[in-house]
Protein backbone atom coordinates (compact mmCIF):
# COMPACT_ATOMS: atom_id res chain seq x y z
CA UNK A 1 -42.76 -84.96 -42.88
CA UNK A 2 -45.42 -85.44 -40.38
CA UNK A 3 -44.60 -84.08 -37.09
CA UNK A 4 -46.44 -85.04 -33.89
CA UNK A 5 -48.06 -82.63 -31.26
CA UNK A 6 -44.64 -82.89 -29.10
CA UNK A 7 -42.54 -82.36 -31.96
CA UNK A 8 -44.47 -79.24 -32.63
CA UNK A 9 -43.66 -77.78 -29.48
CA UNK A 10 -40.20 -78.48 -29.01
CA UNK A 11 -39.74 -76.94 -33.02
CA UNK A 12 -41.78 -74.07 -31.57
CA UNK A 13 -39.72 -73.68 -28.13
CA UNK A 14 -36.18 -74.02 -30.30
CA UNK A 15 -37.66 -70.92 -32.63
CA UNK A 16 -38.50 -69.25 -29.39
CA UNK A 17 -34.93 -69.10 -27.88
CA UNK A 18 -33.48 -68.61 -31.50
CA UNK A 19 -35.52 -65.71 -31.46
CA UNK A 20 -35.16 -64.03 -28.50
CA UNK A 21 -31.38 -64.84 -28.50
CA UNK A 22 -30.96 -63.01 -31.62
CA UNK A 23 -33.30 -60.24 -31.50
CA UNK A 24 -33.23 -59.71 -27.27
CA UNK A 25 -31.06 -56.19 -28.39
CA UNK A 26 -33.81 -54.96 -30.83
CA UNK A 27 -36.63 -56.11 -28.08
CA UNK A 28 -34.07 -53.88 -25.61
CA UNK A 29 -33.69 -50.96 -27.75
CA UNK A 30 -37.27 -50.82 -28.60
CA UNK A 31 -39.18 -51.16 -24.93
CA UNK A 32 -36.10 -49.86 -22.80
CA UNK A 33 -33.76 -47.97 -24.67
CA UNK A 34 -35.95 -44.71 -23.70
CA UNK A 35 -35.16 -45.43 -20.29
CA UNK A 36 -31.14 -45.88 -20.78
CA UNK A 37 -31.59 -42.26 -22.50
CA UNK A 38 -33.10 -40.95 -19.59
CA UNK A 39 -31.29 -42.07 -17.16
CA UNK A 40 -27.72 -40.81 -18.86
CA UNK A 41 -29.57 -37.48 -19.71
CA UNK A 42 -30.22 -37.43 -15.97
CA UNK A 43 -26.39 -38.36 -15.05
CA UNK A 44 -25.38 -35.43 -17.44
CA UNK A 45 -27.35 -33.19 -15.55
CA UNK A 46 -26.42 -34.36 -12.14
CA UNK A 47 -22.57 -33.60 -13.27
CA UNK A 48 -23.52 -29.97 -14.86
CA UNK A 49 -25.30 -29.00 -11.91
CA UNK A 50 -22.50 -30.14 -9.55
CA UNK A 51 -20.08 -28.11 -11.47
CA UNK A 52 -22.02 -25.30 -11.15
CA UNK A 53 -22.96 -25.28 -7.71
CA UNK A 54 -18.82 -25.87 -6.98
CA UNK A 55 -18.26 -22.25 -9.45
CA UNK A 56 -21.05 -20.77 -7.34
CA UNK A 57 -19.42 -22.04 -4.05
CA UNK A 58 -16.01 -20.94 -5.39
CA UNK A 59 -17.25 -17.18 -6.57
CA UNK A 60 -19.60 -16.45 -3.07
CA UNK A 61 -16.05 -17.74 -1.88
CA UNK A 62 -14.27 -14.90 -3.72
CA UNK A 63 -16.96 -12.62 -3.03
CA UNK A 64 -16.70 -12.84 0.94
CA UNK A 65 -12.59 -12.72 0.68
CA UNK A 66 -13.03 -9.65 -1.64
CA UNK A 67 -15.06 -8.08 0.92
CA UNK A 68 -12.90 -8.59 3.47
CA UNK A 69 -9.76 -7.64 1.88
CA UNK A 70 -11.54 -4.03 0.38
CA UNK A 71 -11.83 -3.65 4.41
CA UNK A 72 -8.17 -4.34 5.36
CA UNK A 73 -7.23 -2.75 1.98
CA UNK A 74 -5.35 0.82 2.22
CA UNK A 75 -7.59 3.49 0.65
CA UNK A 76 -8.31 3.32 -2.72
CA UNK A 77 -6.12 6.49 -3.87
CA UNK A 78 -2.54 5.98 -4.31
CA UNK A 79 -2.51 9.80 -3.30
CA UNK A 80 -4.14 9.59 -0.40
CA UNK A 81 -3.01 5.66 0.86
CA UNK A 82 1.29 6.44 0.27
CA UNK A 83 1.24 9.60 2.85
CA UNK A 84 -1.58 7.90 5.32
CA UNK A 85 0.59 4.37 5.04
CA UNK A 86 4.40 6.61 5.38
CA UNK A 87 3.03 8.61 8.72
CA UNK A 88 2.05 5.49 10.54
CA UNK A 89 5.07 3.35 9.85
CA UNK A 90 7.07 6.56 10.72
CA UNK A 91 4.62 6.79 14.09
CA UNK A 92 5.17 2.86 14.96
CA UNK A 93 8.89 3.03 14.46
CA UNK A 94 9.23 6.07 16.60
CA UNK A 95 6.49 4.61 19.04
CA UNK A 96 9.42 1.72 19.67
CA UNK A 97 11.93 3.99 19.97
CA UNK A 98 14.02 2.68 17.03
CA UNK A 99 17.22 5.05 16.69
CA UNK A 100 18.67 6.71 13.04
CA UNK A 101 14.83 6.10 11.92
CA UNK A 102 14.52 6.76 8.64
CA UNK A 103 11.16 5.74 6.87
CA UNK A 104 11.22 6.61 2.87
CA UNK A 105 8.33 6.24 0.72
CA UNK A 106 8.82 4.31 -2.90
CA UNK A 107 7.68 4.91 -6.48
CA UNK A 108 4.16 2.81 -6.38
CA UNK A 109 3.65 -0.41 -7.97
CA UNK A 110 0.55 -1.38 -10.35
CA UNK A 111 -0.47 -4.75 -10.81
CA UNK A 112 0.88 -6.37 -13.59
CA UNK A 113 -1.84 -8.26 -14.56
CA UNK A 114 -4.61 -5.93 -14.00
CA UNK A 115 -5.20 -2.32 -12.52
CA UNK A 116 -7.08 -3.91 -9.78
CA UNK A 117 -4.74 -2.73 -7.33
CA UNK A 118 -1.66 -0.31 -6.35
CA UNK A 119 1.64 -1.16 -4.35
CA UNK A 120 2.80 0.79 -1.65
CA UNK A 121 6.14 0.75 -0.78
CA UNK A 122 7.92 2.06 1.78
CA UNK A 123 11.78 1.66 2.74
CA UNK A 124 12.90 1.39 6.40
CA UNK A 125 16.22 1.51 7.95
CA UNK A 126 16.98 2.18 11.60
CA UNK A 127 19.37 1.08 14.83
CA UNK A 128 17.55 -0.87 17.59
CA UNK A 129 17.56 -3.78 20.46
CA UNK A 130 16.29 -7.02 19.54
CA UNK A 131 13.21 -6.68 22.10
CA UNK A 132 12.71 -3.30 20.12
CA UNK A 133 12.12 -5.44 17.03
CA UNK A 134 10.11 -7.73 17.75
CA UNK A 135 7.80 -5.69 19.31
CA UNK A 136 7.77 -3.21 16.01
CA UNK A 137 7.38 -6.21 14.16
CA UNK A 138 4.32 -8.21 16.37
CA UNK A 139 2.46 -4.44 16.30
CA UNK A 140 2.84 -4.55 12.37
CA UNK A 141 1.58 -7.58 11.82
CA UNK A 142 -1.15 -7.19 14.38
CA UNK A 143 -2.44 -4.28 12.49
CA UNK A 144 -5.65 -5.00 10.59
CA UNK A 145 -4.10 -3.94 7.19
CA UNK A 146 -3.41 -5.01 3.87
CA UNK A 147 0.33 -5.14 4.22
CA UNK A 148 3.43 -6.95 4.85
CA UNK A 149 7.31 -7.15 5.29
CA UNK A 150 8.85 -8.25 2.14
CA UNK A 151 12.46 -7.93 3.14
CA UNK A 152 13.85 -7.72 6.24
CA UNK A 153 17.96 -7.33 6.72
CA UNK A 154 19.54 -7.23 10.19
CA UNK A 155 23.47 -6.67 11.27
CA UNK A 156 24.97 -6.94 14.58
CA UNK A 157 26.82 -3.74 15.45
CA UNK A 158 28.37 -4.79 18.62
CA UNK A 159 30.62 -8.14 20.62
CA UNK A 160 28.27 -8.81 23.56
CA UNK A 161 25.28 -9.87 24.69
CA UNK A 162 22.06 -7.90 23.38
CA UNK A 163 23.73 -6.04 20.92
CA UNK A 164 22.79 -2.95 19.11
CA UNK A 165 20.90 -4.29 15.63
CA UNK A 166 21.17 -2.25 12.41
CA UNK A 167 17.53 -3.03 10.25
CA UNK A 168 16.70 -2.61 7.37
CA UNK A 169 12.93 -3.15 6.38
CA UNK A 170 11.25 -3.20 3.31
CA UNK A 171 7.21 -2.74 3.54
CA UNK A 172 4.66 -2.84 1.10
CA UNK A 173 0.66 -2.05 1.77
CA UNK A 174 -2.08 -2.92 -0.76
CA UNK A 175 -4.64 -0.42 -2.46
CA UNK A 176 -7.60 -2.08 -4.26
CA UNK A 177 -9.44 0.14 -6.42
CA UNK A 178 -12.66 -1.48 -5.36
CA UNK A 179 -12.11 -0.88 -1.32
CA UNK A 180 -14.94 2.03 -0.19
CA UNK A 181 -13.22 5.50 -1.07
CA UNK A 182 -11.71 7.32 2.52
CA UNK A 183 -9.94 9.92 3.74
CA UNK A 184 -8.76 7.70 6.68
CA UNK A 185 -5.83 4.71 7.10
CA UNK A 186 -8.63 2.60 7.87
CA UNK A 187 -12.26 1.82 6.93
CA UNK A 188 -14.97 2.85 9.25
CA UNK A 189 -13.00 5.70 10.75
CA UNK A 190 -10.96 3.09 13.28
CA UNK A 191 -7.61 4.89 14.31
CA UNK A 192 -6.70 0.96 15.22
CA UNK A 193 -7.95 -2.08 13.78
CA UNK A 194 -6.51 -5.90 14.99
CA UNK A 195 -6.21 -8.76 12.49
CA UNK A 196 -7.90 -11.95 12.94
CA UNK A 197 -4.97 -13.84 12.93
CA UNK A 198 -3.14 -12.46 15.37
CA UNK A 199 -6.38 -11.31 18.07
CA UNK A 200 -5.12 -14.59 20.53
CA UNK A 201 -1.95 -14.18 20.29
CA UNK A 202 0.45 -11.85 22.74
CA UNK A 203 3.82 -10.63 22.37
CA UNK A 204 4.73 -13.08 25.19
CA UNK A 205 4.19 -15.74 22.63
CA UNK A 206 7.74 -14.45 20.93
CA UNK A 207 9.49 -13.94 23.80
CA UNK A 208 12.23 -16.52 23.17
CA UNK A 209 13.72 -14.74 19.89
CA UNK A 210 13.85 -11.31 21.86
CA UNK A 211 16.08 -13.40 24.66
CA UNK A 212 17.63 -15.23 22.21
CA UNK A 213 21.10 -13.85 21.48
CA UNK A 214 21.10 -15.06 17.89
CA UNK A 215 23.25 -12.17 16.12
CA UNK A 216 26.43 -11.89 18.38
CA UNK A 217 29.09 -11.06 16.52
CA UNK A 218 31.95 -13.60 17.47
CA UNK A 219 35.88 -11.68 17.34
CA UNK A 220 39.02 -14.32 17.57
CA UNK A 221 41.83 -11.90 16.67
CA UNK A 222 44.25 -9.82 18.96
CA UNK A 223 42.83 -7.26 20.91
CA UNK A 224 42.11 -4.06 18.84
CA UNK A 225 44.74 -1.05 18.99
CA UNK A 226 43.13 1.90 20.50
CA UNK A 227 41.78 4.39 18.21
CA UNK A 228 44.06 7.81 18.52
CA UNK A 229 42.29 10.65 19.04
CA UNK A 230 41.15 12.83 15.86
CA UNK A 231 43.30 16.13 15.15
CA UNK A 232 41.36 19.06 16.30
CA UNK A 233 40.30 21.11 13.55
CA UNK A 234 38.14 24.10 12.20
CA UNK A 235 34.38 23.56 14.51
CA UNK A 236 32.08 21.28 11.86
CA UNK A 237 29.45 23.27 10.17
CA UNK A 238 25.71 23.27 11.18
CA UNK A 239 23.85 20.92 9.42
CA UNK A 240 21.52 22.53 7.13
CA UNK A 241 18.07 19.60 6.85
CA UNK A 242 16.25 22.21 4.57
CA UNK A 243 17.49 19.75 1.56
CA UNK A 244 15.71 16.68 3.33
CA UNK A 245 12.22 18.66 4.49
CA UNK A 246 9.83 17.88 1.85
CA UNK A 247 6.35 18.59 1.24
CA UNK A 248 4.80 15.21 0.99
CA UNK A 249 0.86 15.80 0.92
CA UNK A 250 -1.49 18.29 0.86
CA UNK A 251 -5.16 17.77 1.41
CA UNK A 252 -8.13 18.92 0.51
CA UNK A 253 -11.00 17.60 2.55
CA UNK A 254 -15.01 18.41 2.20
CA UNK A 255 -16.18 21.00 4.49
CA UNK A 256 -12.93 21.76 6.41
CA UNK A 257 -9.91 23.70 5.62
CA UNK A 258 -7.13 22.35 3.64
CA UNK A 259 -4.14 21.50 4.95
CA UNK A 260 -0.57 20.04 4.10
CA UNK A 261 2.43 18.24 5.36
CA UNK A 262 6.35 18.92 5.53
CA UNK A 263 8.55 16.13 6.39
CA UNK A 264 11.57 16.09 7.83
CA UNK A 265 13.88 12.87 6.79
CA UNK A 266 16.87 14.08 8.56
CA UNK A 267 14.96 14.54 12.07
CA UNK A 268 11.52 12.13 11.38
CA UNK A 269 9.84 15.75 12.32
CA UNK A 270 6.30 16.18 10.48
CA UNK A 271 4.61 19.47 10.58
CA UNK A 272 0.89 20.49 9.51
CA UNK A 273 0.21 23.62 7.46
CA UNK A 274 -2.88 25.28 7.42
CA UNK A 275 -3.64 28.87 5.66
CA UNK A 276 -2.65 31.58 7.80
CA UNK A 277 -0.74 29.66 10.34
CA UNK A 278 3.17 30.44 11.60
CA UNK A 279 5.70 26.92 10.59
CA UNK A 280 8.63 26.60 11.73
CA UNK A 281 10.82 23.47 10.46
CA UNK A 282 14.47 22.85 9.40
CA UNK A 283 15.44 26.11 10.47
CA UNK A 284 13.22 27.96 8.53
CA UNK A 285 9.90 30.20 10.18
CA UNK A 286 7.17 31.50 7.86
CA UNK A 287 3.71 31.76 7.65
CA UNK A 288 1.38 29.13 4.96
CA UNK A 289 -0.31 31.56 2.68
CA UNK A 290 -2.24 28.97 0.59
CA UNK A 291 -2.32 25.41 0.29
CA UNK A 292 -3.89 24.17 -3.29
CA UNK A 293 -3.52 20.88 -5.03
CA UNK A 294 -0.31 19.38 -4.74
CA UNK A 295 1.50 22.94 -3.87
CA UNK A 296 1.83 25.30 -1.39
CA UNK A 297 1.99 29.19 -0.85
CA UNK A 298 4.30 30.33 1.96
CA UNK A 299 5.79 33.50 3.35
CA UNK A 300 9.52 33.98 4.66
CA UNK A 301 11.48 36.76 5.58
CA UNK A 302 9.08 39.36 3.71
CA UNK A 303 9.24 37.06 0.72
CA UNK A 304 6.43 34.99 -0.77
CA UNK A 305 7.94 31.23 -1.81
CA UNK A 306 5.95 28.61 -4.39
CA UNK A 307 6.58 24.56 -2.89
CA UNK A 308 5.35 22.01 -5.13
CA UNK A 309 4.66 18.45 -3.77
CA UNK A 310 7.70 16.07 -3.50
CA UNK A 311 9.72 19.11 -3.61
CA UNK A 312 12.52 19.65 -0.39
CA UNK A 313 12.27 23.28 0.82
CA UNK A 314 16.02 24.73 -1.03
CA UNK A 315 13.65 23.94 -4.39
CA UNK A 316 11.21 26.48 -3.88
CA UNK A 317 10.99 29.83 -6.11
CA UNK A 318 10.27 32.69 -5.24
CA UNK A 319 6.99 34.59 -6.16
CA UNK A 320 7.59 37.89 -8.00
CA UNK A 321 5.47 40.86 -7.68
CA UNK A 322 3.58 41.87 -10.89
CA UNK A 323 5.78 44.78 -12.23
CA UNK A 324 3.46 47.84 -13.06
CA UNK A 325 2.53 48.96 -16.32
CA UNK A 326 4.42 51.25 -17.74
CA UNK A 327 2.15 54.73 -18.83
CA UNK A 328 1.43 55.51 -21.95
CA UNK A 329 1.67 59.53 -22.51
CA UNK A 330 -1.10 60.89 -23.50
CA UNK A 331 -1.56 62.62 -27.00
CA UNK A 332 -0.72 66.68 -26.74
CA UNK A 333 -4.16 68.54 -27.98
CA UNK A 334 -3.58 70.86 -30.57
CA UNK A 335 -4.97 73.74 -28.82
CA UNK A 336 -2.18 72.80 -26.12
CA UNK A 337 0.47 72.83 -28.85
CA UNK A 338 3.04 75.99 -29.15
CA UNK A 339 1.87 78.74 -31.84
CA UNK A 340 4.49 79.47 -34.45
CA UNK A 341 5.38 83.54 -33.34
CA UNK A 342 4.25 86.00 -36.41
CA UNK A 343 7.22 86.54 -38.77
């Protein structure tokens, strides 16, 4: 069949379409499907590198809270951070003037997870106002210190208005292993140090819970019979706080002498040993003969006593004097020895 010129082209245009219709995908592949590679390789990378600059973001993140927390952190040694961390709760509560103070360090804590870090804990209970209170608790938390209150219990002791508060208080400070190693409560040799949080705020700002009386104790019943007077008896016996005056800490520091501390729970009294110096505490005078690590040396009434730390002072033993060597007699020489008389 004999096609004209027209015919020709419109045969040739049809082939054309048929063509590119079915092989458009191979034409694709071939001239652009580089480029599609490219550009998803290049969408892959975007997303890695945004990942990475978010774990980068997140560790410098870490990094600058780690730094700041080794700062606030107690010192790194348990040994050192428990008596630093007990003597200035005891010196805060007593700064407020709470009454029946007693401040008791606990057994420490380490992490569960990792040894990254040791709990100190330290058991309050004491008798106070509610102004008292707050004020102990708005100087705690000011304090620039890895700490907190993780149980507080209060009890009204009396029927009116502002009544007397029994407290009880349980504390626990932080020690990471990684904070800069001290001798100090904190870093830099600060005696005080403020937290950021609380640098704006005053204790005006809690004002309304100290006038606030929020733990009256409410009575309904008929007035109480008065309380008849106690039978007199034999006069009570002296109260002997040797059994509750511990030695809690002794010290070694570089270039200075060491020292060491007695504690008094009974009376919150403290007293510093040194080596050669008169003590006088629960009743009991002497004079610190040595101080070594974790024990002391002391003398008292002509006697040298042993104390060994966490020990209260009716635990210590005496030191006995080396008994002398007993003599060994000598052999007799036989020149010295009696002659038999001449028969």
């Amino acid at each position: 069949m004999n096609l004209d010129k027209r015919q020709k082209m419109l045969v040739g245009a049809l082939a054309g379409i048929l063509f590119l219709w079915q092989g458009s995908g191979v034409l694709w592949s071939i001239f652009f499907g580089p480029f599609d590679q490219r550009n998803t390789q290049i969408v892959a990378l975007d997303e890695q590198l945004k990942k990475k600059k978010d774990a980068k973001f997140q560790l410098d993140l870490t990094a600058a809270r780690t730094r700041i927390w080794e700062r606030r952190s107690l010192p790194p040694s348990p040994d050192i951070a428990s008596p630093l961390y007990h003597h200035w709760v005891l010196d805060l509560a007593s700064k407020h003037h709470l009454e029946k103070l007693t401040v008791t360090p606990k057994r420490l804590s380490t992490g569960i997870t990792s040894p990254v870090f040791t709990r100190i804990p330290i058991s309050v209970t004491a008798e106070c106002k509610m102004d008292q209170l707050c004020q102990f608790l708005y100087d705690f938390y000011r304090t620039d210190l890895l700490h907190k209150v993780t149980h507080l219990g209060v009890e009204s002791l009396d029927f009116k208005a502002n009544p007397t508060l029994k407290v009880s208080l349980e504390l626990e400070g932080l020690s990471l292993k990684s904070a800069p190693v001290r001798t100090t409560l904190f870093a830099g040799k600060q005696e005080t140090a403020v937290a950021d949080a609380m640098s704006k705020k005053s204790i005006a700002d809690y004002k309304s819970l100290s006038e606030a009386n929020r733990f009256v104790r409410g009575y309904n019943g008929p007035p109480k019979p008065p309380t008849p007077p106690a039978p007199p008896g034999p006069p009570p016996t002296p109260f002997d706080s040797a059994p509750f005056t511990k030695l809690i800490a002794t010290f070694e520091p570089e270039g200075a002498p060491p020292y060491a501390w007695l504690y008094d729970q009974s009376s919150n009294q403290r007293v510093v040993l040194t080596e050669g110096k008169d003590f006088e505490i629960a009743g009991i005078k002497g004079v610190a003969l040595k101080i070594g690590l974790r024990f002391i040396e002391v003398k008292v009434k002509e006697k040298n006593w042993r104390l060994e730390n966490g020990d209260n002072l009716k635990q210590m033993t005496e030191i006995k004097p080396d008994a002398p060597a007993t003599a060994t007699p000598a052999s007799t020489p036989a020149a010295e020895l009696p002659k038999k008389p001449p028969a």
